[in-house]
C-alpha atoms as a PDB file:
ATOM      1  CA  UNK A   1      99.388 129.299  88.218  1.00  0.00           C
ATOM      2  CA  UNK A   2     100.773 129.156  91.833  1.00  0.00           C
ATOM      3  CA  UNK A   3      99.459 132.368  92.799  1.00  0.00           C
ATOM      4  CA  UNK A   4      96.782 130.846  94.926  1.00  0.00           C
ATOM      5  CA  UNK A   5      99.134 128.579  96.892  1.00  0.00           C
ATOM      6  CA  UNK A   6     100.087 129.129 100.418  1.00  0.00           C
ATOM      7  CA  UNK A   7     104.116 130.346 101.051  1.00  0.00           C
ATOM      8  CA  UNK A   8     105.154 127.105 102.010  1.00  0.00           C
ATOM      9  CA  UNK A   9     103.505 124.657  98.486  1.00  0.00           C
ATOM     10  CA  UNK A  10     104.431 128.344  96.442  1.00  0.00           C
ATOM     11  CA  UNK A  11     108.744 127.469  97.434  1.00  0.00           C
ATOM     12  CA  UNK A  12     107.816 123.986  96.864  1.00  0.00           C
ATOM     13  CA  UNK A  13     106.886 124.581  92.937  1.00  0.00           C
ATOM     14  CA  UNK A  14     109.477 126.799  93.208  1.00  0.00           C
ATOM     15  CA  UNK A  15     112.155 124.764  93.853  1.00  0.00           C
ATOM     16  CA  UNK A  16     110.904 121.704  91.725  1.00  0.00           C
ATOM     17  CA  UNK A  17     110.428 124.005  88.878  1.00  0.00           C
ATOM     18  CA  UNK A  18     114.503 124.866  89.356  1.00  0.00           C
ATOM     19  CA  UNK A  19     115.026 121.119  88.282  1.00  0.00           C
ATOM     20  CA  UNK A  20     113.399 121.469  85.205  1.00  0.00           C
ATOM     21  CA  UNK A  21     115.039 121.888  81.672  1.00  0.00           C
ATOM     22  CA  UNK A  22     112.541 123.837  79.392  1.00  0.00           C
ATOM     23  CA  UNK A  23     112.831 123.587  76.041  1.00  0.00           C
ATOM     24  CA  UNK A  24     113.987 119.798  75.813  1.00  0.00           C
ATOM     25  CA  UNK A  25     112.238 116.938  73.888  1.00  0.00           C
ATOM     26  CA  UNK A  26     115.464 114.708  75.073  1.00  0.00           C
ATOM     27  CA  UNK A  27     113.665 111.718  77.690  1.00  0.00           C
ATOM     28  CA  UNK A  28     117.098 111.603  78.880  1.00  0.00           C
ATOM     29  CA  UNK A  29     117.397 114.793  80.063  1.00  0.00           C
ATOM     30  CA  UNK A  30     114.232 114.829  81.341  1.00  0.00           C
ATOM     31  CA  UNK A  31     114.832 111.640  83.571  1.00  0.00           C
ATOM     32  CA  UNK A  32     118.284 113.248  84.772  1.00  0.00           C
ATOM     33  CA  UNK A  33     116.137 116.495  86.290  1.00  0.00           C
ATOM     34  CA  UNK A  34     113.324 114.558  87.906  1.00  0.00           C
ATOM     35  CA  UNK A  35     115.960 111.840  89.462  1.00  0.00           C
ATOM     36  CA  UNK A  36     118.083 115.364  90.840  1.00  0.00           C
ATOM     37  CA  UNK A  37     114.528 116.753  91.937  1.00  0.00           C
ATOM     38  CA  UNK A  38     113.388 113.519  93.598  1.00  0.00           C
ATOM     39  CA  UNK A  39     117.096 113.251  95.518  1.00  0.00           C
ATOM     40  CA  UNK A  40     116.762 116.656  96.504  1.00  0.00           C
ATOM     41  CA  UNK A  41     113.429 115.699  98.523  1.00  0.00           C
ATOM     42  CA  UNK A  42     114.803 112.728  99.917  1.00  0.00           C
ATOM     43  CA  UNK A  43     115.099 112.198 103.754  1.00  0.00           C
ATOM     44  CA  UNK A  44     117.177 109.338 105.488  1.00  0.00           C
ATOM     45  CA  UNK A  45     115.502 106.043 106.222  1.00  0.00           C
ATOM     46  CA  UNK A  46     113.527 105.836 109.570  1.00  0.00           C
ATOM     47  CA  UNK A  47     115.393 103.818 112.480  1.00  0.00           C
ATOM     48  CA  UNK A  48     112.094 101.832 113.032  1.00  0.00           C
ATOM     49  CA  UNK A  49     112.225 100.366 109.485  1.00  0.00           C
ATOM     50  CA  UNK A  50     114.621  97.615 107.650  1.00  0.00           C
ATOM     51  CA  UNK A  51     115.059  98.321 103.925  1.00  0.00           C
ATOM     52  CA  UNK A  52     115.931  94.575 101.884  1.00  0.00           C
ATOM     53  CA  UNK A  53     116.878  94.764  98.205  1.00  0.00           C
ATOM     54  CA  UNK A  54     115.727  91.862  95.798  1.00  0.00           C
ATOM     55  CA  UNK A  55     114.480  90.928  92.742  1.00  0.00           C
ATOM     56  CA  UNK A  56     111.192  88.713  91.426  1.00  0.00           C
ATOM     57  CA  UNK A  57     111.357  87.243  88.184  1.00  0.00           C
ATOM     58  CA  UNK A  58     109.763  88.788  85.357  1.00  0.00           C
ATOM     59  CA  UNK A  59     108.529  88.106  81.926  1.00  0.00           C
ATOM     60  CA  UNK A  60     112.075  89.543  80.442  1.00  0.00           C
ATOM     61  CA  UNK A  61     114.191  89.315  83.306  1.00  0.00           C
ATOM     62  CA  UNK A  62     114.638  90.025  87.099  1.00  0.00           C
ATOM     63  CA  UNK A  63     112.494  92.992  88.398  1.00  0.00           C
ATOM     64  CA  UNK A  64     113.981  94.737  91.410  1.00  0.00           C
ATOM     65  CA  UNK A  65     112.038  95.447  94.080  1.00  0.00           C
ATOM     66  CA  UNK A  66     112.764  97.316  97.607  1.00  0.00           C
ATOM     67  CA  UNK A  67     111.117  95.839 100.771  1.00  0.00           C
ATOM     68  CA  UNK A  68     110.861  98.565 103.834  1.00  0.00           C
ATOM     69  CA  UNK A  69     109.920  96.210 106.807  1.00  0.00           C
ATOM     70  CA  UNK A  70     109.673  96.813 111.242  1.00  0.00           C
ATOM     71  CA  UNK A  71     113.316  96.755 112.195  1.00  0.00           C
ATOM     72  CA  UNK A  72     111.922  94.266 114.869  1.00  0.00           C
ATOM     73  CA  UNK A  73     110.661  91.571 112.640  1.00  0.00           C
ATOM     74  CA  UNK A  74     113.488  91.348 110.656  1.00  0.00           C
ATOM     75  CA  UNK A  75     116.420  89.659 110.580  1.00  0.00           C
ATOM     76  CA  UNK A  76     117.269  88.960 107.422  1.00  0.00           C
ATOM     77  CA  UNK A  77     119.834  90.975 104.630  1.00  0.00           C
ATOM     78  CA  UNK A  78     117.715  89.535 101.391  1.00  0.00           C
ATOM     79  CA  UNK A  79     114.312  88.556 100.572  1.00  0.00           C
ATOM     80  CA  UNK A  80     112.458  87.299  97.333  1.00  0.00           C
ATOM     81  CA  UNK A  81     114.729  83.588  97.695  1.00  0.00           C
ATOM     82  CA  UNK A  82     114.869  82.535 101.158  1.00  0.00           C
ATOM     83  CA  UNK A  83     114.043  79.669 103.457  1.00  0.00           C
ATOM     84  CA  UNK A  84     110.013  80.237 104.415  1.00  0.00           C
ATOM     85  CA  UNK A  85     109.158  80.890 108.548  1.00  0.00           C
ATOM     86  CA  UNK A  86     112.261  82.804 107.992  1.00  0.00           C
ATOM     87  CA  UNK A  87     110.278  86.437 108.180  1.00  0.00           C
ATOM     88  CA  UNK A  88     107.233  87.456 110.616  1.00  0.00           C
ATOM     89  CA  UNK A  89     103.913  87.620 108.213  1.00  0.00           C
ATOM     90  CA  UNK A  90     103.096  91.367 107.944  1.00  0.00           C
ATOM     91  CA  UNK A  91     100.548  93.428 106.644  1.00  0.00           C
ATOM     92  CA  UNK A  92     101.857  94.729 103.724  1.00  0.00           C
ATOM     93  CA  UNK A  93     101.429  97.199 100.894  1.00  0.00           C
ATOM     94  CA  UNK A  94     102.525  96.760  96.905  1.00  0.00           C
ATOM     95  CA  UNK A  95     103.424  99.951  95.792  1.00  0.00           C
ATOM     96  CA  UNK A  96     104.157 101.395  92.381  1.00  0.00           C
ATOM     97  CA  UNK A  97     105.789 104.238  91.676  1.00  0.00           C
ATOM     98  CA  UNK A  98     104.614 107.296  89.826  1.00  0.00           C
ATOM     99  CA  UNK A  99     106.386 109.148  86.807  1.00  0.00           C
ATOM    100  CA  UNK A 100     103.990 108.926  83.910  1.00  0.00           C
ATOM    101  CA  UNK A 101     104.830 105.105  82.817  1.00  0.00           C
ATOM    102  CA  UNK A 102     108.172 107.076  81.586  1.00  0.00           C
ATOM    103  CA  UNK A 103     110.029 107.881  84.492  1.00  0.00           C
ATOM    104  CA  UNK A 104     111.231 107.245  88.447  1.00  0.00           C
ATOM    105  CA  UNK A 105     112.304 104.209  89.861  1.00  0.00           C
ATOM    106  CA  UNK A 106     113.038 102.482  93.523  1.00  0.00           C
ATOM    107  CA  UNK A 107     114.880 105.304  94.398  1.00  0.00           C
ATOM    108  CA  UNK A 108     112.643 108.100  93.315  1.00  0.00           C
ATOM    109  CA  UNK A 109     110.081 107.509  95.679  1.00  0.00           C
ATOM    110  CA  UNK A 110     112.697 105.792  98.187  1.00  0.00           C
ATOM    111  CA  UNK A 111     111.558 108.258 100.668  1.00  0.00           C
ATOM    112  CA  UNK A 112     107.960 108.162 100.698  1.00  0.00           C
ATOM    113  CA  UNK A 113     107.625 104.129 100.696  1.00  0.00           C
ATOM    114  CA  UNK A 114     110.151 104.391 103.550  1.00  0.00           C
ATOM    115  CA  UNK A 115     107.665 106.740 105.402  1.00  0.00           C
ATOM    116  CA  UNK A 116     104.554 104.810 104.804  1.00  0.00           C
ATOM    117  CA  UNK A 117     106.319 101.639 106.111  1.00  0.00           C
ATOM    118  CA  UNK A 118     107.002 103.287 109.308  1.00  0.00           C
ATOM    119  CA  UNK A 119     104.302 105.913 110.133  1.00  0.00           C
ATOM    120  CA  UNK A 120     101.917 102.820 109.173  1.00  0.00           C
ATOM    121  CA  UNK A 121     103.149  99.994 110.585  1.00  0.00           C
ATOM    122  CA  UNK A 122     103.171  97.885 107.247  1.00  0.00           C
ATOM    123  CA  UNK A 123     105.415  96.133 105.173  1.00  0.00           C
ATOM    124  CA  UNK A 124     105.819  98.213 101.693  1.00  0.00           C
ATOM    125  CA  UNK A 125     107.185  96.213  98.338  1.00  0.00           C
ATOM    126  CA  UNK A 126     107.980  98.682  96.100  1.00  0.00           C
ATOM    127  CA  UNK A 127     108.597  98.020  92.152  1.00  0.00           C
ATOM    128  CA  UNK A 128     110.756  99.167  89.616  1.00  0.00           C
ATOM    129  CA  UNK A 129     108.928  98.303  86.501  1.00  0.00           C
ATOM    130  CA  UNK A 130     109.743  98.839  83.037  1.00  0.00           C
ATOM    131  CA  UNK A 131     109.428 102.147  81.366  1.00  0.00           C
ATOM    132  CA  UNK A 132     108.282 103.341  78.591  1.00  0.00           C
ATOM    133  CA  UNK A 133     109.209 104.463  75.952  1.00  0.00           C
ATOM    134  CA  UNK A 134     111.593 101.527  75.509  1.00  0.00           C
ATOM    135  CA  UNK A 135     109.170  99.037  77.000  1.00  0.00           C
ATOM    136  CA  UNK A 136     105.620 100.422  76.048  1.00  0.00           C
ATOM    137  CA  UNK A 137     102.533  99.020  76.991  1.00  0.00           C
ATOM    138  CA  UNK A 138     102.072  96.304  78.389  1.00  0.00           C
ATOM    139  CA  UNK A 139     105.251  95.634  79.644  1.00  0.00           C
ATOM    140  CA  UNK A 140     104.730  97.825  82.715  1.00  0.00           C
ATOM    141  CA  UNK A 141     101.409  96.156  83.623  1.00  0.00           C
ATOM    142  CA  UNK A 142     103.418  92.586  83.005  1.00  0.00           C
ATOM    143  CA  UNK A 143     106.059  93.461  85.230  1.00  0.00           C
ATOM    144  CA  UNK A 144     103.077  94.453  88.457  1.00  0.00           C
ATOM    145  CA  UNK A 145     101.392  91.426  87.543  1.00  0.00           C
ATOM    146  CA  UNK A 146     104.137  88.913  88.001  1.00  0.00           C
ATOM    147  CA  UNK A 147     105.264  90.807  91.701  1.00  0.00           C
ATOM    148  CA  UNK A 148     101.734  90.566  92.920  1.00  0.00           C
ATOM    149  CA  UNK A 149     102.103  86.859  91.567  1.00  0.00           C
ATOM    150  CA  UNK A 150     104.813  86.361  93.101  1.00  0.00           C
ATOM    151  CA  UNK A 151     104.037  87.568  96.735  1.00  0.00           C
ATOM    152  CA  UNK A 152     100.233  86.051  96.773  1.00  0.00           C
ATOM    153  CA  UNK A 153     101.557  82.120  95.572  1.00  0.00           C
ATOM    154  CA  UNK A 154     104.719  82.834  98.194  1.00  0.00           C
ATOM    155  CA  UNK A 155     103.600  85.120 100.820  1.00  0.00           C
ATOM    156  CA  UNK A 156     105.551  83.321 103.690  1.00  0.00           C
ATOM    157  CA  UNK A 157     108.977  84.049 101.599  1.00  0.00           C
ATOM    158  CA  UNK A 158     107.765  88.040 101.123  1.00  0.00           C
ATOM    159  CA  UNK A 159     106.772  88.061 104.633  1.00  0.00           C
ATOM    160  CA  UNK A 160     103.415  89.101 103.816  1.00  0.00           C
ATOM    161  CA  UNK A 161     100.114  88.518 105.557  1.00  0.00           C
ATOM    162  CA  UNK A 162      97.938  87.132 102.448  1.00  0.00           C
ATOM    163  CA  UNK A 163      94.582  88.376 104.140  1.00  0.00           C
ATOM    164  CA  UNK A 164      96.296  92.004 104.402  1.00  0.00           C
ATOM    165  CA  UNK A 165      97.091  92.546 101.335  1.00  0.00           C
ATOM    166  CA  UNK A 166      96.422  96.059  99.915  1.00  0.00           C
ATOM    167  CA  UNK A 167      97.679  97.114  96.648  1.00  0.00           C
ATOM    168  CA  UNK A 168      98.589 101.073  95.622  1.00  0.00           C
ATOM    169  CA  UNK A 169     100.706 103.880  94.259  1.00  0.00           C
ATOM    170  CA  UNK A 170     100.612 107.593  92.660  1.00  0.00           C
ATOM    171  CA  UNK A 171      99.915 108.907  89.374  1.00  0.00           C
ATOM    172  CA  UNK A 172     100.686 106.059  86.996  1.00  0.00           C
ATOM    173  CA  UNK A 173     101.678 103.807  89.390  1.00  0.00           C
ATOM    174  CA  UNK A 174      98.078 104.138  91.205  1.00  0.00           C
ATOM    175  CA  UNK A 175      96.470 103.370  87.259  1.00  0.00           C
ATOM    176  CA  UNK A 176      98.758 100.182  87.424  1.00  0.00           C
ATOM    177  CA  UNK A 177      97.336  99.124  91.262  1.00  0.00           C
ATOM    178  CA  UNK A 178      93.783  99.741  89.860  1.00  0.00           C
ATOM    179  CA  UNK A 179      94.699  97.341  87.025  1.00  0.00           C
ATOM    180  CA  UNK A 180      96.008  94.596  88.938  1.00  0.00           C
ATOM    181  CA  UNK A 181      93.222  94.624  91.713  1.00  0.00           C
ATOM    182  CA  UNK A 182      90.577  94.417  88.331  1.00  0.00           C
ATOM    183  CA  UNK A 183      92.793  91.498  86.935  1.00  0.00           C
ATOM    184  CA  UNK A 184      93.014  89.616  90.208  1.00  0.00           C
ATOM    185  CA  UNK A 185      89.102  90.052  90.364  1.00  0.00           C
ATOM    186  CA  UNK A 186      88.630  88.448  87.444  1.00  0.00           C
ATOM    187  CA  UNK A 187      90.556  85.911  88.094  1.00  0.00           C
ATOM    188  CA  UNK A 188      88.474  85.165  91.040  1.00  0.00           C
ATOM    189  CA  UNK A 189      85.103  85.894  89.602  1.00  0.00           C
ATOM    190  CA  UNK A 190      86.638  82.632  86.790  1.00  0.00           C
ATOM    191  CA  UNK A 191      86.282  80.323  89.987  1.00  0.00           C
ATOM    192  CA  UNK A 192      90.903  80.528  90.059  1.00  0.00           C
ATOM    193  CA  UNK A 193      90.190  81.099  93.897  1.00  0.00           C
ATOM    194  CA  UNK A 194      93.332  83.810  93.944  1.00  0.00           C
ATOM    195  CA  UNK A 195      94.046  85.494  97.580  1.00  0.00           C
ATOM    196  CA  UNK A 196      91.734  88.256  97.168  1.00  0.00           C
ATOM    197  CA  UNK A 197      93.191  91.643  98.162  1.00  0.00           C
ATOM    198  CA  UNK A 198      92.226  94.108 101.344  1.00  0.00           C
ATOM    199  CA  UNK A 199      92.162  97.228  99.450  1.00  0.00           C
ATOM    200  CA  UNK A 200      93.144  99.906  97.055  1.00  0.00           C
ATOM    201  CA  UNK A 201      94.981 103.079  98.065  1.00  0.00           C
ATOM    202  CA  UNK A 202      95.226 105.360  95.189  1.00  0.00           C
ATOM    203  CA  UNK A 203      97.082 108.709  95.084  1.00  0.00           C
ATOM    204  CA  UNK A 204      96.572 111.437  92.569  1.00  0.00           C
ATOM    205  CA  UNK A 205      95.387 108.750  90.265  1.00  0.00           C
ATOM    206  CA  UNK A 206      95.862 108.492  86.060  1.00  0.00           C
ATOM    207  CA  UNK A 207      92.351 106.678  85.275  1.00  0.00           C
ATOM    208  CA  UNK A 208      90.240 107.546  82.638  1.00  0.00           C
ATOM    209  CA  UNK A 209      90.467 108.604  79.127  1.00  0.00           C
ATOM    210  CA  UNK A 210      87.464 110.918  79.763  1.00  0.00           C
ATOM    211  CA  UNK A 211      87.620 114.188  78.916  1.00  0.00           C
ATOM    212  CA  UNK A 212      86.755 114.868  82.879  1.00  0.00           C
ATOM    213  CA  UNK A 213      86.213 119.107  83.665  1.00  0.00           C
ATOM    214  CA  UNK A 214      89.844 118.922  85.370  1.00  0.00           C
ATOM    215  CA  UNK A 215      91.243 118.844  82.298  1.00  0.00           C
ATOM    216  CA  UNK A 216      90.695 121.692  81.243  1.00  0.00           C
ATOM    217  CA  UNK A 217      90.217 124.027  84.052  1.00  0.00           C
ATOM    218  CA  UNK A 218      93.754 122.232  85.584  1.00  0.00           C
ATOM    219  CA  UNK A 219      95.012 122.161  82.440  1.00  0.00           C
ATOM    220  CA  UNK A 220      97.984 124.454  83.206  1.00  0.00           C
ATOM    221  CA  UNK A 221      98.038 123.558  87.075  1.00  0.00           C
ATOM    222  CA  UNK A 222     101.768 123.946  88.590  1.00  0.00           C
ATOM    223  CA  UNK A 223     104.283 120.992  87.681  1.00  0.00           C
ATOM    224  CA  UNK A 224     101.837 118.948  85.681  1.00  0.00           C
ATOM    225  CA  UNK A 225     100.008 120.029  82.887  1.00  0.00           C
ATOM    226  CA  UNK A 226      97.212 117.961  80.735  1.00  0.00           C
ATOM    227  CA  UNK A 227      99.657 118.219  77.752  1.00  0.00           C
ATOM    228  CA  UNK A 228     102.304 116.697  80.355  1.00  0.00           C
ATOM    229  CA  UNK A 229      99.354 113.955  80.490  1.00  0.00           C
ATOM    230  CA  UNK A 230      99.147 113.749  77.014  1.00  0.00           C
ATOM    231  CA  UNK A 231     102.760 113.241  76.441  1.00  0.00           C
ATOM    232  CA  UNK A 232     102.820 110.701  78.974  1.00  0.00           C
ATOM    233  CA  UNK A 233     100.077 108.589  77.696  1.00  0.00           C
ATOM    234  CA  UNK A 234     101.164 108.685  73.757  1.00  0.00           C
ATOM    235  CA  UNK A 235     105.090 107.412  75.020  1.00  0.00           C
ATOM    236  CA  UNK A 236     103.186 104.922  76.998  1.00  0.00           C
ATOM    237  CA  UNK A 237     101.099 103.315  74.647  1.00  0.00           C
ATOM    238  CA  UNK A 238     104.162 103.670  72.090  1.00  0.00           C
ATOM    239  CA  UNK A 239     102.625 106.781  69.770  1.00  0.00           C
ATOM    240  CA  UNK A 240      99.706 104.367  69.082  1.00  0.00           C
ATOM    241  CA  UNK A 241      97.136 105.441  71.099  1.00  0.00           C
ATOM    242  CA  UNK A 242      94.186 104.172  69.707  1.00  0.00           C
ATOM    243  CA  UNK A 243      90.142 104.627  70.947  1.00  0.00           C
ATOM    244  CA  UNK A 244      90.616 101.168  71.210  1.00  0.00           C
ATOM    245  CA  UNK A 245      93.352 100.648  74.201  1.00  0.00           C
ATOM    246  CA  UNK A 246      91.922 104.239  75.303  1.00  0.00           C
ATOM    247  CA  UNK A 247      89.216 101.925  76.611  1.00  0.00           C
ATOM    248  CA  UNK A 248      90.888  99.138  77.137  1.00  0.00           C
ATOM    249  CA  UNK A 249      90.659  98.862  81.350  1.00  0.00           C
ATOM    250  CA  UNK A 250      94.396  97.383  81.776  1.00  0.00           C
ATOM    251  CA  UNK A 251      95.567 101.142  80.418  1.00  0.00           C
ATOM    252  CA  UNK A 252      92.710 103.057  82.112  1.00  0.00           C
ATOM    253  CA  UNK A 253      90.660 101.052  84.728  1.00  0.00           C
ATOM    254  CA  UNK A 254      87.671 103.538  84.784  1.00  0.00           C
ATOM    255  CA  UNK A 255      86.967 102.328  81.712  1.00  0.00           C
ATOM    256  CA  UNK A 256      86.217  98.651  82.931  1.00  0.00           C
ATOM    257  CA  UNK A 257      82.620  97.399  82.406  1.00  0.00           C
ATOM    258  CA  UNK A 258      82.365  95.677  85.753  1.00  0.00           C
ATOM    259  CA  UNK A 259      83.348  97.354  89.149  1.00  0.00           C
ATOM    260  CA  UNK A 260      81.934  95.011  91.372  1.00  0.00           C
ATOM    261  CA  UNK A 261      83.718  92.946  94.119  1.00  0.00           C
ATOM    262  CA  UNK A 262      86.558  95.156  94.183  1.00  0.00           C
ATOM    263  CA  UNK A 263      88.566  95.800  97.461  1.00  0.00           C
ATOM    264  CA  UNK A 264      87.917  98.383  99.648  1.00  0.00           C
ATOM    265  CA  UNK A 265      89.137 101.692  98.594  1.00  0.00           C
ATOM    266  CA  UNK A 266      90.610 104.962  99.547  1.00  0.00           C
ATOM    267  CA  UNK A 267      91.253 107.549  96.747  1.00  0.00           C
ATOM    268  CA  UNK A 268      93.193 110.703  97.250  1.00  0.00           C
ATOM    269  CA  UNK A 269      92.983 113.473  94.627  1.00  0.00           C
ATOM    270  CA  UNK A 270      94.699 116.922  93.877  1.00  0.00           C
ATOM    271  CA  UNK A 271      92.698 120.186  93.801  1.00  0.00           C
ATOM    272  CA  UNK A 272      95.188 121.863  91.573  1.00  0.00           C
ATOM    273  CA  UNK A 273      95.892 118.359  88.777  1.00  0.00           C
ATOM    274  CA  UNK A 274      94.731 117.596  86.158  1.00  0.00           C
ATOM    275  CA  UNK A 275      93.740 114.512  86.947  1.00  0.00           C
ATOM    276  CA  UNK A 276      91.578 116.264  89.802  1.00  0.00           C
ATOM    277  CA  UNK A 277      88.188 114.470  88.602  1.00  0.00           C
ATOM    278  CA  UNK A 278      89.632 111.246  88.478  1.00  0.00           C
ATOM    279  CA  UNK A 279      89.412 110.248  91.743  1.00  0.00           C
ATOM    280  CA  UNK A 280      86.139 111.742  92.772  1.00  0.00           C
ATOM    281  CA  UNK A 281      84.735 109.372  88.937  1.00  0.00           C
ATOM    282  CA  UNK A 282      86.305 106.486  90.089  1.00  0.00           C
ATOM    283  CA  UNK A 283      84.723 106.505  93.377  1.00  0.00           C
ATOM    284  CA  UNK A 284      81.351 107.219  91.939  1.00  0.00           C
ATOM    285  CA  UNK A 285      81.542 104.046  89.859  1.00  0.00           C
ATOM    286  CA  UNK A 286      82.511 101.763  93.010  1.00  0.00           C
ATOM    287  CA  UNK A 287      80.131 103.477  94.889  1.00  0.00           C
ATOM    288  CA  UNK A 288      77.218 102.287  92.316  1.00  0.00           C
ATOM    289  CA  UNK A 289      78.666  98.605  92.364  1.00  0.00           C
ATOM    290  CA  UNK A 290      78.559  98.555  95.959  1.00  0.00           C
ATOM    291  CA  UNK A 291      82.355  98.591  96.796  1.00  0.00           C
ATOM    292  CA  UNK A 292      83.307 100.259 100.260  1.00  0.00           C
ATOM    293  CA  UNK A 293      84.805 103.386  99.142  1.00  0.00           C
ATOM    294  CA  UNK A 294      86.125 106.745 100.145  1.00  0.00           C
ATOM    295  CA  UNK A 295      87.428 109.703  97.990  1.00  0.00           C
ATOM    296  CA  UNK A 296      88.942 113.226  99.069  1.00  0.00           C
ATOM    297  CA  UNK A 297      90.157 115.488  96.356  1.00  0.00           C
ATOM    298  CA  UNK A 298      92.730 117.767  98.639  1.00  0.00           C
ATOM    299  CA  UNK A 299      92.089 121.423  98.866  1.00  0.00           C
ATOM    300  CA  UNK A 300      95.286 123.879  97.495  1.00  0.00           C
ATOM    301  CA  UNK A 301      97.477 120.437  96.736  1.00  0.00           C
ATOM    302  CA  UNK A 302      98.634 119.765  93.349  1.00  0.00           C
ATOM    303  CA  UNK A 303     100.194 116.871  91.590  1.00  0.00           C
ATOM    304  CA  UNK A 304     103.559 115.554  92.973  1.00  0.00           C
ATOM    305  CA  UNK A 305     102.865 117.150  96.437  1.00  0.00           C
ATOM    306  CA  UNK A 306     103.876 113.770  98.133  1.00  0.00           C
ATOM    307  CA  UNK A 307     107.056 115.360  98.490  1.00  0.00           C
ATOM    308  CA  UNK A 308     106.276 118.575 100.099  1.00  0.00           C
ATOM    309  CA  UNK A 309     104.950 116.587 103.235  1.00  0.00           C
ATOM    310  CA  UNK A 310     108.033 117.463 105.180  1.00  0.00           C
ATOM    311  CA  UNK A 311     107.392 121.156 104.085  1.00  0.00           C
ATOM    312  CA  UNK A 312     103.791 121.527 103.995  1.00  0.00           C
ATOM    313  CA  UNK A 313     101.683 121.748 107.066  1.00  0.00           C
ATOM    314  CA  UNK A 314      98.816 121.085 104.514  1.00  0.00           C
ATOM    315  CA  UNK A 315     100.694 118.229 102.617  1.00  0.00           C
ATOM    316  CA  UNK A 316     101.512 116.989 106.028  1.00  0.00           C
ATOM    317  CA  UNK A 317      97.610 116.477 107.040  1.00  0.00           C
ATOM    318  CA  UNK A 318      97.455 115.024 104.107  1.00  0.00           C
ATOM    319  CA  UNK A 319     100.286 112.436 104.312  1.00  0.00           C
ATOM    320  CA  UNK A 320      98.500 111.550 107.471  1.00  0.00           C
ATOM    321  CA  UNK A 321      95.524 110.709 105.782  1.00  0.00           C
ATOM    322  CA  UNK A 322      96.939 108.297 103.877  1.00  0.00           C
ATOM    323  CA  UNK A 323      98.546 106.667 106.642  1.00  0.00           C
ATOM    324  CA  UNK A 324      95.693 106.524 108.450  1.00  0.00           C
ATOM    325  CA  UNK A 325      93.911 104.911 105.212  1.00  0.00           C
ATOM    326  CA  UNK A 326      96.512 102.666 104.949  1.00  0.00           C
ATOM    327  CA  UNK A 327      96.084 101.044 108.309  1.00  0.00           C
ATOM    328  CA  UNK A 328      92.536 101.210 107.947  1.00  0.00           C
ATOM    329  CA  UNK A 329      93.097  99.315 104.429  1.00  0.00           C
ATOM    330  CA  UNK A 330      95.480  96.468 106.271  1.00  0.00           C
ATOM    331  CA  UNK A 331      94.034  96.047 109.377  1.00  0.00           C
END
């Protein structure tokens, strides 16, 4: 299916492919190739950036978090439990991780939140949820919830600017930002007066139970397949997905009634995914309830391709895209 790749994505499946381990059903071999294929992509930290380790406490427990901040307004080795007026009030982005609700972690996408911190001049907080299958639905969701908690009732001890807020991630992790922003709407819309976020930045999203065209004529698109999706989703929701939680918005948030007062939004979808249509759906239903939206779906780009953006000239104008959303989001 890569035939119609340029040379450059064509050795990029190529050499994620030579992580793989066909043939196994065993999560934890599964987890050990994608952690050696995500290290292989990663790229040292860039000098202009500060990266704190520290923790925000969950419904079962501590949930790490990484915080990439401007080397020049920070001076601090910790943040999550320290002094406020301690940390210069940034802009800053929440970011989850991708890996299908089943795998990744802080230092799977290490690299990539590193980069958007520095090529867009933002604060990134990135999360290391639970996963399933161990901790199946909700428990991902819970653990999102109680960081973006955490940093809107204590921005001055995250360092974050409360009015430039924005609130993202890839795959899964962008169906978990789309979540949260509809949660935190609610809450406003029920008179709680929460800080209300800037915007959404969603990448390759996972939103909609839908049986959207993409999944079928993607269905076999290179290094994630719709019965990759599938798989995904049934650990996720613990082998009990039902129609019920299939429309339930807090798994899929293009199945929320309500789209209205929403953050602005900028989607970015795959050509060769799956989840292709996603984006482009999403943005249709924002569009109708009046929320300031934009959508690309990225021509010859497939799922994953964050990490080709060092190898890539077309992942690469892409990358920039989402930087340039990003400070268009937080400004």
């Amino acid at each position: 299916m890569s035939e119609g790749l340029d040379k450059e994505l064509q050795e990029f499946v190529s050499v994620s492919e030579s992580f793989s381990t066909p043939g196994t059903s065993d999560l934890n071999d599964i987890r050990a190739s994608y952690n050696l294929m995500c290290q292989h992509y990663n790229t040292p930290h860039p000098k202009d950036i500060k990266v704190l380790e520290g923790a925000v406490e969950g419904p079962e427990g501590d949930i790490p978090i990484r915080v990439y901040r401007p080397v020049e307004a920070t001076s601090t080795e910790t943040i999550g439990d320290i002094p406020q007026n301690t940390l210069i009030k940034l802009p800053t982005l929440l970011y989850f991780h991708g890996g299908g609700w089943v795998l990744g972690d802080l230092d799977s996408h290490d690299a990539i939140t590193a980069d958007l911190a520095s090529q867009a001049k933002v604060q990134v907080i990135a999360v290391d949820y639970r996963l399933a299958p161990e901790h199946v639905y909700p428990a991902a969701l819970d653990d999102c919830w109680a960081v973006y908690q955490a940093i809107t009732e204590n921005p001055d001890i995250f360092g974050a600017d409360s009015e430039r807020l924005v609130i993202g991630g890839d795959s899964a992790g962008a169906s978990l930002a789309a979540s949260v922003a509809l949660i935190a709407r609610d809450i406003n819309l029920l008179g709680f007066n929460a800080p209300s976020l800037k915007g959404q930045l969603l990448i390759y999203p996972a939103l909609t139970s839908e049986d959207l065209p993409s999944r079928t004529t993607q269905a076999q698109a290179p290094l994630f397949s719709t019965p990759d999706l599938d798989n995904f989703i049934d650990y996720y929701l613990g082998h009990q997905a039902t129609e019920e939680n299939r429309q339930d918005f807090k798994v899929f948030p293009a199945q929320a009634d309500d789209f209205s007062k929403l953050p602005a939004t900028f989607i970015t979808a795959a050509e060769l995914d799956p989840l292709a249509d996603d984006g482009p759906d999403y943005a249709d239903k924002l569009k109708a309830a009046d929320v300031q939206v934009k959508s690309l779906v990225e021509p010859g780009l497939m799922h994953g391709w964050l990490r080709a953006r060092n190898s890539s000239p077309r992942a690469a104008q892409a990358f920039s895209r989402i930087v340039l959303a990003l400070k268009d989001l937080s400004t």
